[in-house]
C-alpha atoms as a PDB file:
ATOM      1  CA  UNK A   1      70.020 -48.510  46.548  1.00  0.00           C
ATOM      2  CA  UNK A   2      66.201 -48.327  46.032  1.00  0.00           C
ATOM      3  CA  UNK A   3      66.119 -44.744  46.653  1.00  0.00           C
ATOM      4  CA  UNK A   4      68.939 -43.878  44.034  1.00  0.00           C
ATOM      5  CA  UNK A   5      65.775 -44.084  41.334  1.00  0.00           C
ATOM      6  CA  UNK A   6      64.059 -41.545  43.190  1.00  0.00           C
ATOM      7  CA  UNK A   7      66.782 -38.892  43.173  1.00  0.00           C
ATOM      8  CA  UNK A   8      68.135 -36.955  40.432  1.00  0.00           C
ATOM      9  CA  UNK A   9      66.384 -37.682  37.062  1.00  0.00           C
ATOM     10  CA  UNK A  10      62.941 -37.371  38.450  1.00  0.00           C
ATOM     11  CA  UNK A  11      61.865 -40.905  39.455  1.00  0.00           C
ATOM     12  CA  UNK A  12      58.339 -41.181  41.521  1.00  0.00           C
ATOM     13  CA  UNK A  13      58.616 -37.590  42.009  1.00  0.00           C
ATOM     14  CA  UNK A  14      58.481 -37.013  38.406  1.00  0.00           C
ATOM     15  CA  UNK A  15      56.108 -39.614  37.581  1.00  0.00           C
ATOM     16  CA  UNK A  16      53.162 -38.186  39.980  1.00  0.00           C
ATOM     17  CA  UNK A  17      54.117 -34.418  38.542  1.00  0.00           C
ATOM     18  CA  UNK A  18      53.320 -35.713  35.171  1.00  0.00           C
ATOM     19  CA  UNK A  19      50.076 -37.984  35.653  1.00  0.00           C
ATOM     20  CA  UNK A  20      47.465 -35.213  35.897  1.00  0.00           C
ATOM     21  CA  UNK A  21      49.006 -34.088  31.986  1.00  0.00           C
ATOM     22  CA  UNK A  22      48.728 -37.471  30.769  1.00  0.00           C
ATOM     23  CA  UNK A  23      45.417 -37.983  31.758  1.00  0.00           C
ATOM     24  CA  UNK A  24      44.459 -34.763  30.110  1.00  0.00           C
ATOM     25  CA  UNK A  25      46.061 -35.720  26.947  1.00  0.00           C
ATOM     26  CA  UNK A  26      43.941 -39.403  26.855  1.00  0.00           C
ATOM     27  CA  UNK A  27      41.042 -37.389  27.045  1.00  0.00           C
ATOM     28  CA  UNK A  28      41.796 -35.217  24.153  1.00  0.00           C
ATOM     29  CA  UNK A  29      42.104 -38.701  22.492  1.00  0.00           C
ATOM     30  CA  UNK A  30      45.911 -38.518  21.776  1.00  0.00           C
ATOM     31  CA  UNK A  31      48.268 -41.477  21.800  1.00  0.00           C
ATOM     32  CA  UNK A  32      46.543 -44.205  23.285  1.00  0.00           C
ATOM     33  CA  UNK A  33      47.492 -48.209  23.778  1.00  0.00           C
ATOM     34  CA  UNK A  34      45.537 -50.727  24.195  1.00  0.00           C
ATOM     35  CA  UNK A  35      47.408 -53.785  26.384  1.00  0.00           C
ATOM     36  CA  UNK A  36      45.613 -56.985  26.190  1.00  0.00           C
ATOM     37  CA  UNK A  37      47.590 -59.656  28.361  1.00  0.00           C
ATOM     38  CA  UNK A  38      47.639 -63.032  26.339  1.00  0.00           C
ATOM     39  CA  UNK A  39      46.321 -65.963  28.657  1.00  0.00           C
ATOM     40  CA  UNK A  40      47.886 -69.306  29.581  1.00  0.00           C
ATOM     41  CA  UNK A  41      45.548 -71.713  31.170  1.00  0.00           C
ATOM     42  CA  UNK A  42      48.356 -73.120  33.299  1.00  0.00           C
ATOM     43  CA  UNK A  43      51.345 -72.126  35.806  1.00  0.00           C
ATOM     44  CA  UNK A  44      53.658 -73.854  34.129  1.00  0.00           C
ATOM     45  CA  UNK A  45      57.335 -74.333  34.917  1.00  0.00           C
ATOM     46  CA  UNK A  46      60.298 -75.568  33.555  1.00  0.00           C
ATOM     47  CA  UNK A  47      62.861 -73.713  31.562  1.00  0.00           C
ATOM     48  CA  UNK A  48      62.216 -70.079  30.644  1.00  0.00           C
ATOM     49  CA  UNK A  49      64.003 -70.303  27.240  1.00  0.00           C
ATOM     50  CA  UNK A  50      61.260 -73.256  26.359  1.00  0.00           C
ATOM     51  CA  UNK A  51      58.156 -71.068  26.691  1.00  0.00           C
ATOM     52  CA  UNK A  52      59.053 -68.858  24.080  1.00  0.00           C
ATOM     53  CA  UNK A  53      57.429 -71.325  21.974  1.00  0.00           C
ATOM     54  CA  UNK A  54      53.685 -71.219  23.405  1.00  0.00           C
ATOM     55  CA  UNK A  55      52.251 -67.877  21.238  1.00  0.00           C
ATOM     56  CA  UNK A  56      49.809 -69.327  19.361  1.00  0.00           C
ATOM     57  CA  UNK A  57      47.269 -67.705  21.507  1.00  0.00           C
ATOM     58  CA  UNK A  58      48.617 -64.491  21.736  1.00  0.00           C
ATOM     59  CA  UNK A  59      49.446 -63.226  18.446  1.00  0.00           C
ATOM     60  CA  UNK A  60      45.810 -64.849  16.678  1.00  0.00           C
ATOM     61  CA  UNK A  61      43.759 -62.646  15.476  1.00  0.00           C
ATOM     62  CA  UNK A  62      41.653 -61.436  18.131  1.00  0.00           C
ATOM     63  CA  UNK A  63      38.871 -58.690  16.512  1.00  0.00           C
ATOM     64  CA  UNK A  64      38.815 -55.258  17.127  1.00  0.00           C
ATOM     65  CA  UNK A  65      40.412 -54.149  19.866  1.00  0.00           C
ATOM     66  CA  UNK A  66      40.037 -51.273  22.432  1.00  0.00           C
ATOM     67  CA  UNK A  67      42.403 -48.814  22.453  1.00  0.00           C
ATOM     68  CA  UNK A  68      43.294 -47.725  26.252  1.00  0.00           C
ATOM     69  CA  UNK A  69      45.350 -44.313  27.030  1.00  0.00           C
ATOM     70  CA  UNK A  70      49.323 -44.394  26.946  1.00  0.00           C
ATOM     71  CA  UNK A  71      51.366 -44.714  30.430  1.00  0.00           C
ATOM     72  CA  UNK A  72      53.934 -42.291  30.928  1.00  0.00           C
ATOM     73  CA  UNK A  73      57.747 -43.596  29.567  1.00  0.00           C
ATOM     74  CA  UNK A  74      59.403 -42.259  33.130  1.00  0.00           C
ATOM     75  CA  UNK A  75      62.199 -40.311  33.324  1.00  0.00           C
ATOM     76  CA  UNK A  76      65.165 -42.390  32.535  1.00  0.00           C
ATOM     77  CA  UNK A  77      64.164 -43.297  28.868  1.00  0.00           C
ATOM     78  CA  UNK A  78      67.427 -42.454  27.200  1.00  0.00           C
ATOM     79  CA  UNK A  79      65.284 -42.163  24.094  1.00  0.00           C
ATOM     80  CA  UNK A  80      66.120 -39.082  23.190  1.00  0.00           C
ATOM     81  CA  UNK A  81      63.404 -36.877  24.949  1.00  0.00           C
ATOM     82  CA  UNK A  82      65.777 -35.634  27.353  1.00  0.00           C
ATOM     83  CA  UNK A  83      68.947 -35.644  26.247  1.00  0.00           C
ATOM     84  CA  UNK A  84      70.440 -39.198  26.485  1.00  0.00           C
ATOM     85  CA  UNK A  85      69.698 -41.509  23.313  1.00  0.00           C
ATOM     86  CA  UNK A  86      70.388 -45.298  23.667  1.00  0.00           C
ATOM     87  CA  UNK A  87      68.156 -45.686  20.675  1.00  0.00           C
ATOM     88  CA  UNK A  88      71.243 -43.969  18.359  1.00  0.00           C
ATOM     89  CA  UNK A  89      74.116 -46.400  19.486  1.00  0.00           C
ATOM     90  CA  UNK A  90      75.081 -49.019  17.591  1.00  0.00           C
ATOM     91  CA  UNK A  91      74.227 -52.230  19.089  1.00  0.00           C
ATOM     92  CA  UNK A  92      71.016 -51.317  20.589  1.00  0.00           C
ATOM     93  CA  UNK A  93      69.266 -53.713  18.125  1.00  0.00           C
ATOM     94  CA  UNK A  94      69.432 -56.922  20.486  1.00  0.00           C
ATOM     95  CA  UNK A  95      67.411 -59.515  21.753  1.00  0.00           C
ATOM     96  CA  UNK A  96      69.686 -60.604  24.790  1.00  0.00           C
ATOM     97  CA  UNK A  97      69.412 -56.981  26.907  1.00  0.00           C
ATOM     98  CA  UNK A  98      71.107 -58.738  30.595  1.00  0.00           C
ATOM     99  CA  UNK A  99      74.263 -57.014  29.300  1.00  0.00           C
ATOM    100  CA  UNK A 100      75.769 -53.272  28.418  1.00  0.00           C
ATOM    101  CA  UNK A 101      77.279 -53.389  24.545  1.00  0.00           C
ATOM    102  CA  UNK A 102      79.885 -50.612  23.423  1.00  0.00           C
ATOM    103  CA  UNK A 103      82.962 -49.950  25.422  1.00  0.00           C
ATOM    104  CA  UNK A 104      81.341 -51.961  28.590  1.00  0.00           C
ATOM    105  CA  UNK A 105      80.395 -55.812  28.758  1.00  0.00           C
ATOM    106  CA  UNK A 106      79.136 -55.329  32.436  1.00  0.00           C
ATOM    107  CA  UNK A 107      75.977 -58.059  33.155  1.00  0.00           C
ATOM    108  CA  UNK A 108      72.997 -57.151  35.000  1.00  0.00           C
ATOM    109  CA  UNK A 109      72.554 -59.806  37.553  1.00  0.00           C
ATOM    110  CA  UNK A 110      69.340 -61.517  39.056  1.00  0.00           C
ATOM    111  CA  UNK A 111      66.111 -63.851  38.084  1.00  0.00           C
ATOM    112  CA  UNK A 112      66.443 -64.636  34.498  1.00  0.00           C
ATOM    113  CA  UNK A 113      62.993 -63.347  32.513  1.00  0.00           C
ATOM    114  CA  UNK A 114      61.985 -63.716  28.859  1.00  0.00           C
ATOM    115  CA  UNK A 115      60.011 -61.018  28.026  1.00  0.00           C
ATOM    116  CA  UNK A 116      57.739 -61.832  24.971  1.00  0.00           C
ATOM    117  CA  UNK A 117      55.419 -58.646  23.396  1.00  0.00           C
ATOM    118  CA  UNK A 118      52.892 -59.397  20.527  1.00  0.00           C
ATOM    119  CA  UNK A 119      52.053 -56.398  18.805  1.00  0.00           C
ATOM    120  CA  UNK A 120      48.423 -56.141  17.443  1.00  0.00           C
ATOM    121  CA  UNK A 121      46.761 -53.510  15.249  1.00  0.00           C
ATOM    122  CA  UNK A 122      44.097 -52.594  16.958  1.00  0.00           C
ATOM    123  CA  UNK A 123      41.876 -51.797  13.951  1.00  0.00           C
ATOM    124  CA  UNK A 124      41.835 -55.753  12.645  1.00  0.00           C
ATOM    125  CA  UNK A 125      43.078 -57.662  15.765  1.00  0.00           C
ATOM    126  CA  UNK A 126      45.801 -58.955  13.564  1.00  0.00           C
ATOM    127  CA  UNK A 127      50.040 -59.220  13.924  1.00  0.00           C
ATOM    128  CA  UNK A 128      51.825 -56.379  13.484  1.00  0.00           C
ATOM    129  CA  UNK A 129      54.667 -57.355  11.225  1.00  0.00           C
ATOM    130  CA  UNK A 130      57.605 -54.783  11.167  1.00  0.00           C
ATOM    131  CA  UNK A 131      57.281 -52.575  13.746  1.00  0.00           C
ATOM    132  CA  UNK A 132      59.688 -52.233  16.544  1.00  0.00           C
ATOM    133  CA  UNK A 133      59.512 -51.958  20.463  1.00  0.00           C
ATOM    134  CA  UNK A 134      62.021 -50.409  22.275  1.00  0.00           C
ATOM    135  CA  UNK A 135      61.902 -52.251  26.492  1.00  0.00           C
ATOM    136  CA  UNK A 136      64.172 -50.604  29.471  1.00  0.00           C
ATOM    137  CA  UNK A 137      63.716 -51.548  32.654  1.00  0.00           C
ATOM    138  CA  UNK A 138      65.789 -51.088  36.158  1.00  0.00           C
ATOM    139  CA  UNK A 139      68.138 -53.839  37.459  1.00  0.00           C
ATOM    140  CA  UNK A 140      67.762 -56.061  40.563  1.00  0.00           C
ATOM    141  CA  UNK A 141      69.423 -52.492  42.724  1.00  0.00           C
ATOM    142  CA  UNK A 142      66.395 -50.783  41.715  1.00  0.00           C
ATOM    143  CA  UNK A 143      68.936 -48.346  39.081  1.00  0.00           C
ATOM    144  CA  UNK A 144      68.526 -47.472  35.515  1.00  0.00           C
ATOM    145  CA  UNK A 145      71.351 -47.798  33.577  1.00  0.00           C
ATOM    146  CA  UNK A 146      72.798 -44.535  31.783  1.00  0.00           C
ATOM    147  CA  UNK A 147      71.024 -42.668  35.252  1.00  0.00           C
ATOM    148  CA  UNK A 148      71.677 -44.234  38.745  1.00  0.00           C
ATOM    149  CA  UNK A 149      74.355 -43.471  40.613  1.00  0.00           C
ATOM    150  CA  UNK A 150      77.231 -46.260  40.091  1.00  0.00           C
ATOM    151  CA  UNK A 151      75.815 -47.227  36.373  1.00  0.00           C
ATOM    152  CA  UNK A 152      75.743 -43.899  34.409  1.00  0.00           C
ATOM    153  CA  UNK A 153      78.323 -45.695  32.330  1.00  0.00           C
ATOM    154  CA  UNK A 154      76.494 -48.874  31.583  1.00  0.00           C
ATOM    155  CA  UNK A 155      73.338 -49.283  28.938  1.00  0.00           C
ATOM    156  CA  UNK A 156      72.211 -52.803  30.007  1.00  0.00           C
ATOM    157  CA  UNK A 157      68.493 -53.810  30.120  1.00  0.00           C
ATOM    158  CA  UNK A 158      68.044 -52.045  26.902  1.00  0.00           C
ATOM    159  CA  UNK A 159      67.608 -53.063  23.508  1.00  0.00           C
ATOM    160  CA  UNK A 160      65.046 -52.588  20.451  1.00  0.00           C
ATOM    161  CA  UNK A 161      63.876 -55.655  18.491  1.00  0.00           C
ATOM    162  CA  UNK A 162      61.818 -55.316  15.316  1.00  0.00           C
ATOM    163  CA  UNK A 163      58.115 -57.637  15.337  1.00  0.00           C
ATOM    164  CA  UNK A 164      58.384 -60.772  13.362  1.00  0.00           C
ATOM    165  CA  UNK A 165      55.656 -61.582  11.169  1.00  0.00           C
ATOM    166  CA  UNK A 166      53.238 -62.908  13.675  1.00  0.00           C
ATOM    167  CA  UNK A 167      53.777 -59.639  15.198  1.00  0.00           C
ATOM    168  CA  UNK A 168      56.321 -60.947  18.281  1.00  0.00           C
ATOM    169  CA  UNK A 169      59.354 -59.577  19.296  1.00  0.00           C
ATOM    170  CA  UNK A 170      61.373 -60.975  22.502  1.00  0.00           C
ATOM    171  CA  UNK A 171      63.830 -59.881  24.831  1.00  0.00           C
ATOM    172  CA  UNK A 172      65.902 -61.815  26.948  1.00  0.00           C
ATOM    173  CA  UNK A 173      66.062 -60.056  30.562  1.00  0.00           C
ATOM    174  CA  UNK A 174      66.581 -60.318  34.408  1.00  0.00           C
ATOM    175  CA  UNK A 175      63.457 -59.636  36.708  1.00  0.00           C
ATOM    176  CA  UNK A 176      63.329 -56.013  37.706  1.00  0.00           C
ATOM    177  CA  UNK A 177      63.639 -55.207  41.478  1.00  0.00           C
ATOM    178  CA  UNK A 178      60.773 -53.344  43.236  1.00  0.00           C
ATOM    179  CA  UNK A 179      61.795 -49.737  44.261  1.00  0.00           C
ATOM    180  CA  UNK A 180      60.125 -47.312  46.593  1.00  0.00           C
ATOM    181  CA  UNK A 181      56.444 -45.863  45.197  1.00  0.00           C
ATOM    182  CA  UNK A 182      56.199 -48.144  42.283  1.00  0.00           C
ATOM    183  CA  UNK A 183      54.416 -51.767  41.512  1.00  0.00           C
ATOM    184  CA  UNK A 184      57.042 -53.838  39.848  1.00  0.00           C
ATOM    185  CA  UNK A 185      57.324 -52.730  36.002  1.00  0.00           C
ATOM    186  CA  UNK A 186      59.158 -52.765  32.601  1.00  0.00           C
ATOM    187  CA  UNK A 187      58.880 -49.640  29.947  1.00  0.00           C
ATOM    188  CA  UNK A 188      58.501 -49.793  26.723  1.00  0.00           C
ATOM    189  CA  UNK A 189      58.406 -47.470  23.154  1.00  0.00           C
ATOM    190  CA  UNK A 190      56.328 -49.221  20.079  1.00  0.00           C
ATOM    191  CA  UNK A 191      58.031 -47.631  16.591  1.00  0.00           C
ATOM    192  CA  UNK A 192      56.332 -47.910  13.103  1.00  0.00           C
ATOM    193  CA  UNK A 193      59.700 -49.353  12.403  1.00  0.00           C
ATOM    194  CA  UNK A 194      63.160 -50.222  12.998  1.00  0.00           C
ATOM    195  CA  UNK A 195      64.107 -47.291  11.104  1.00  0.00           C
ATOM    196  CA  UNK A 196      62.145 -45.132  12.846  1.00  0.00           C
ATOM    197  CA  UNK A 197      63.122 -46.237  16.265  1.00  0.00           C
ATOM    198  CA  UNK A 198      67.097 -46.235  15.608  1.00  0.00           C
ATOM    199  CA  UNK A 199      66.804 -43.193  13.545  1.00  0.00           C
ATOM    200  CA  UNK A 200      65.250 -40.647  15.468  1.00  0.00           C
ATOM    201  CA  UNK A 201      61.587 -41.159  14.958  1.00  0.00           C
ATOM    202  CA  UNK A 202      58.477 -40.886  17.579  1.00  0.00           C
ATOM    203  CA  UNK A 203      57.143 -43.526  19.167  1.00  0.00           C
ATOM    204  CA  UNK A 204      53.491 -44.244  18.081  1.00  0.00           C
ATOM    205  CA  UNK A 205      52.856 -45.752  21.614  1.00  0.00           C
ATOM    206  CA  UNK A 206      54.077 -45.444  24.935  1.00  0.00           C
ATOM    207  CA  UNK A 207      53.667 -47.475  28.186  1.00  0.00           C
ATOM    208  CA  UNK A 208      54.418 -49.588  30.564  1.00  0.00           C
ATOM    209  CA  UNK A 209      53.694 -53.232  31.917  1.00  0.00           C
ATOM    210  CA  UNK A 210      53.089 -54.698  35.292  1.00  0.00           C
ATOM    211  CA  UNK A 211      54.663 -57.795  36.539  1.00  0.00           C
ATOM    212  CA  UNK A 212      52.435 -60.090  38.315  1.00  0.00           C
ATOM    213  CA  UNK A 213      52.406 -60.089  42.032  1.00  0.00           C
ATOM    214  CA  UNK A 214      52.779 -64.280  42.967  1.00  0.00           C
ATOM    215  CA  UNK A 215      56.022 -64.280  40.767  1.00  0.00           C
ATOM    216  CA  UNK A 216      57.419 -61.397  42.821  1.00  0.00           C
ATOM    217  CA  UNK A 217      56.726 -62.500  45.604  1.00  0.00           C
ATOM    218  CA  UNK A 218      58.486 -65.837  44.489  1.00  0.00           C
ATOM    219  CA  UNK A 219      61.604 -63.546  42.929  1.00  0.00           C
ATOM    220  CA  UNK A 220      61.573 -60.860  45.896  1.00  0.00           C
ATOM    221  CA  UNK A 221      62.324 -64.082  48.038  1.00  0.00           C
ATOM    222  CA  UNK A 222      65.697 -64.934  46.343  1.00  0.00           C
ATOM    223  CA  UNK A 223      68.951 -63.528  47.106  1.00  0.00           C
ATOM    224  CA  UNK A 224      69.852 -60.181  45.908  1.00  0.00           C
ATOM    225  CA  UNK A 225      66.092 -59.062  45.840  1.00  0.00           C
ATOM    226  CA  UNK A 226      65.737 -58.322  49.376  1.00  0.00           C
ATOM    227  CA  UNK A 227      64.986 -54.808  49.462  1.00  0.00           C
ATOM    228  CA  UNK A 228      62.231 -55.618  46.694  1.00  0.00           C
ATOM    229  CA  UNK A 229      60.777 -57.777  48.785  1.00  0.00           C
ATOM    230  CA  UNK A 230      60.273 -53.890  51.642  1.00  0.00           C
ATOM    231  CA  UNK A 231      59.409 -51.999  49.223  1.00  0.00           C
ATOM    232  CA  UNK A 232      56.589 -54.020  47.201  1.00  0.00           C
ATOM    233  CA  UNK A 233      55.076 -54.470  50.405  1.00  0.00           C
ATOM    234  CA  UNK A 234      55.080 -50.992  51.100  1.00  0.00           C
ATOM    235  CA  UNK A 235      53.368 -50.071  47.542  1.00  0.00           C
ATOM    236  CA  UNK A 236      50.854 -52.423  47.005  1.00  0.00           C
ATOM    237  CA  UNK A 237      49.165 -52.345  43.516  1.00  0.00           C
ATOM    238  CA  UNK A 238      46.181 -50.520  44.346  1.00  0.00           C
ATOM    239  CA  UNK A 239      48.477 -47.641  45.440  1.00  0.00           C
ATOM    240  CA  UNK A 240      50.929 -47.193  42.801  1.00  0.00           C
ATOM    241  CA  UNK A 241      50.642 -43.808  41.131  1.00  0.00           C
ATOM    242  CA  UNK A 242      49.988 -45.580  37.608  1.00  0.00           C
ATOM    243  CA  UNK A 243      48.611 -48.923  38.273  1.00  0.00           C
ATOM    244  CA  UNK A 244      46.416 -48.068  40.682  1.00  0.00           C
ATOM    245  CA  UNK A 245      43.636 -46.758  38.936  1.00  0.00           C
ATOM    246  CA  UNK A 246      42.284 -49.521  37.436  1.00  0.00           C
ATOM    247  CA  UNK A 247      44.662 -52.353  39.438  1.00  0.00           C
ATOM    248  CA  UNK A 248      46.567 -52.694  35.892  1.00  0.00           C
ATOM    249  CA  UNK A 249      44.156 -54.833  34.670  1.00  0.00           C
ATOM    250  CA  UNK A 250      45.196 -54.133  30.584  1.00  0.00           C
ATOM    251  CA  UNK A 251      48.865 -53.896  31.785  1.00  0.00           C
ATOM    252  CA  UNK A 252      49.232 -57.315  33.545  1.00  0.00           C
ATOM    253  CA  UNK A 253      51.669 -59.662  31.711  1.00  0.00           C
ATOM    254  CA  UNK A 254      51.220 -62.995  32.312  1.00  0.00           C
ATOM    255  CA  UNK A 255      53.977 -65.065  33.847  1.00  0.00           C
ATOM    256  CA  UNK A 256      55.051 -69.157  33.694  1.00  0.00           C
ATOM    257  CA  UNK A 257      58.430 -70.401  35.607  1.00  0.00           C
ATOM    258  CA  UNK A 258      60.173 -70.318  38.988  1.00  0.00           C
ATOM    259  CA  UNK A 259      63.324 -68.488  40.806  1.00  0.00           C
ATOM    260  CA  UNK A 260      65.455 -70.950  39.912  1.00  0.00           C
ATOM    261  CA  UNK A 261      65.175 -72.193  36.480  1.00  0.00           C
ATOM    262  CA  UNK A 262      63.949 -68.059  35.467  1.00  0.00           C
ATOM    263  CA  UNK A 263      60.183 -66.945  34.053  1.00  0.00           C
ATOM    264  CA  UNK A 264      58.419 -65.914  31.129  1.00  0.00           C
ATOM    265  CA  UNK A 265      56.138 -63.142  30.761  1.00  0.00           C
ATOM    266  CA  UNK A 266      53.787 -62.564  27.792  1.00  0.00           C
ATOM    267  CA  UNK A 267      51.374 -59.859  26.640  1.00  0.00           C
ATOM    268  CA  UNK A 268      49.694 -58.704  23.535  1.00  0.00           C
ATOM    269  CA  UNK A 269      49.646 -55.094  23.010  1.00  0.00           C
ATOM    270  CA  UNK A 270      47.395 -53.998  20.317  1.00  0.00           C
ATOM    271  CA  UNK A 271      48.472 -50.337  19.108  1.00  0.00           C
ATOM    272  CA  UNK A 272      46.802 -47.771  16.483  1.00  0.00           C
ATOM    273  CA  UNK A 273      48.954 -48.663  13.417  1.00  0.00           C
ATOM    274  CA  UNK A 274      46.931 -46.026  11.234  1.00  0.00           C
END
């Protein structure tokens, strides 16, 4: 199954043909991101759903903040970019992504994860209030939806929620599997608005966001996540093709929870709202 994302649209292939333009563009200074991970001072567990709550720390204002060069959004964005556009559909705004919406209710299966971005801009270190993040991510098989082989007619693990006013949107998820070549990761789009994201508009920042490696080694142990469990092992961090240059050390999230009762994952990601 793992392999699937490495076939047709691109996958790891495409990624490494594309990294030596998108370092090129950060240094011509163009669309940049700056990922802070917010901090918890415990590993905390309990229920995922409950953590939600604990953001004080992570959307205060935090000063200036650096702005770091954009990762690459892949080649299964369905963003419009190359040809497929999720972002169009009604139904796409959605906080609960585990499912597909439209003429499909098929559920993406696996470790239940929250998934809790706090937008920054990067100019004041304050929320950003009404902007809007598009997340996609691959299922516990390793496939995109809308792309792999035995889902081209699903759209689940997608969605677009707009930033509250401290700046926080949230997604509800399932923990993404580990596939050949890659550290485990989630996407993501940030939109000047809802508007602009569901009506055609270019993102203002693109990247993506690495999942930390004690809670998938935790999740990679559960049922379902076996192959995970080969392939992480065969790409640790230090080697993946985007990660690996820096050990993701702005991309991090930072996780609380276990298998069985599901995780949360938080990160601030201060972006150039001028």
């Amino acid at each position: 199954m793992a392999d699937q994302v490495l076939e047709g649209s691109g996958g790891l292939r495409f990624d490494l043909s594309v990294m030596d333009r998108r370092r090129a563009l950060t240094l011509l200074g163009g669309g940049a991101v700056a990922l802070l991970v917010g901090c918890t001072s415990d590993a905390e567990t309990g229920d995922a759903e409950a953590g939600t709550s604990s953001t004080a720390e992570t959307s205060a204002t935090v000063g200036r903040a650096e702005i770091f060069p954009e990762e690459m959004a892949g080649p299964y964005p369905a963003d419009g970019s190359n040809g497929l556009n999720v972002l169009a559909e009604q139904g796409v705004v959605r906080q609960d992504i585990r499912s597909s919406f439209g003429s499909s209710d098929t559920t993406a299966e696996g470790v239940s994860l929250v998934i809790e971005i706090n937008l920054l801009d990067s100019a004041r270190g304050a929320p950003l209030a009404g902007a809007a993040v598009y997340l996609w991510q691959c299922d516990r098989e390793a496939r995109y939806s809308l792309y792999s082989e035995g889902v081209t007619g699903q759209n689940y693990l997608r969605g677009v929620q707009a930033s509250d006013a401290d700046g926080r949107v949230t997604f509800t998820s399932i923990f993404p599997a580990a596939y050949s070549g890659r550290w485990p990761h989630l996407h993501f789009e940030v939109y000047e608005s809802l508007d602009a994201a569901t009506g055609g508009g270019a993102p203002s920042a693109t990247s993506q966001i690495a999942l930390p490696e004690e809670a998938c080694d935790s999740v990679y142990e559960t049922a379902g996540y076996e192959q995970s469990k080969i392939n992480m092992a065969q790409t640790p961090l230090e080697d993946d093709v985007l990660f690996g240059d820096d050990g993701a050390e702005q991309q991090m999230g930072t996780t609380t929870g276990n298998p069985s009762e599901g995780y949360v994952l938080i990160v601030s990601v201060p972006v150039d709202a001028a």
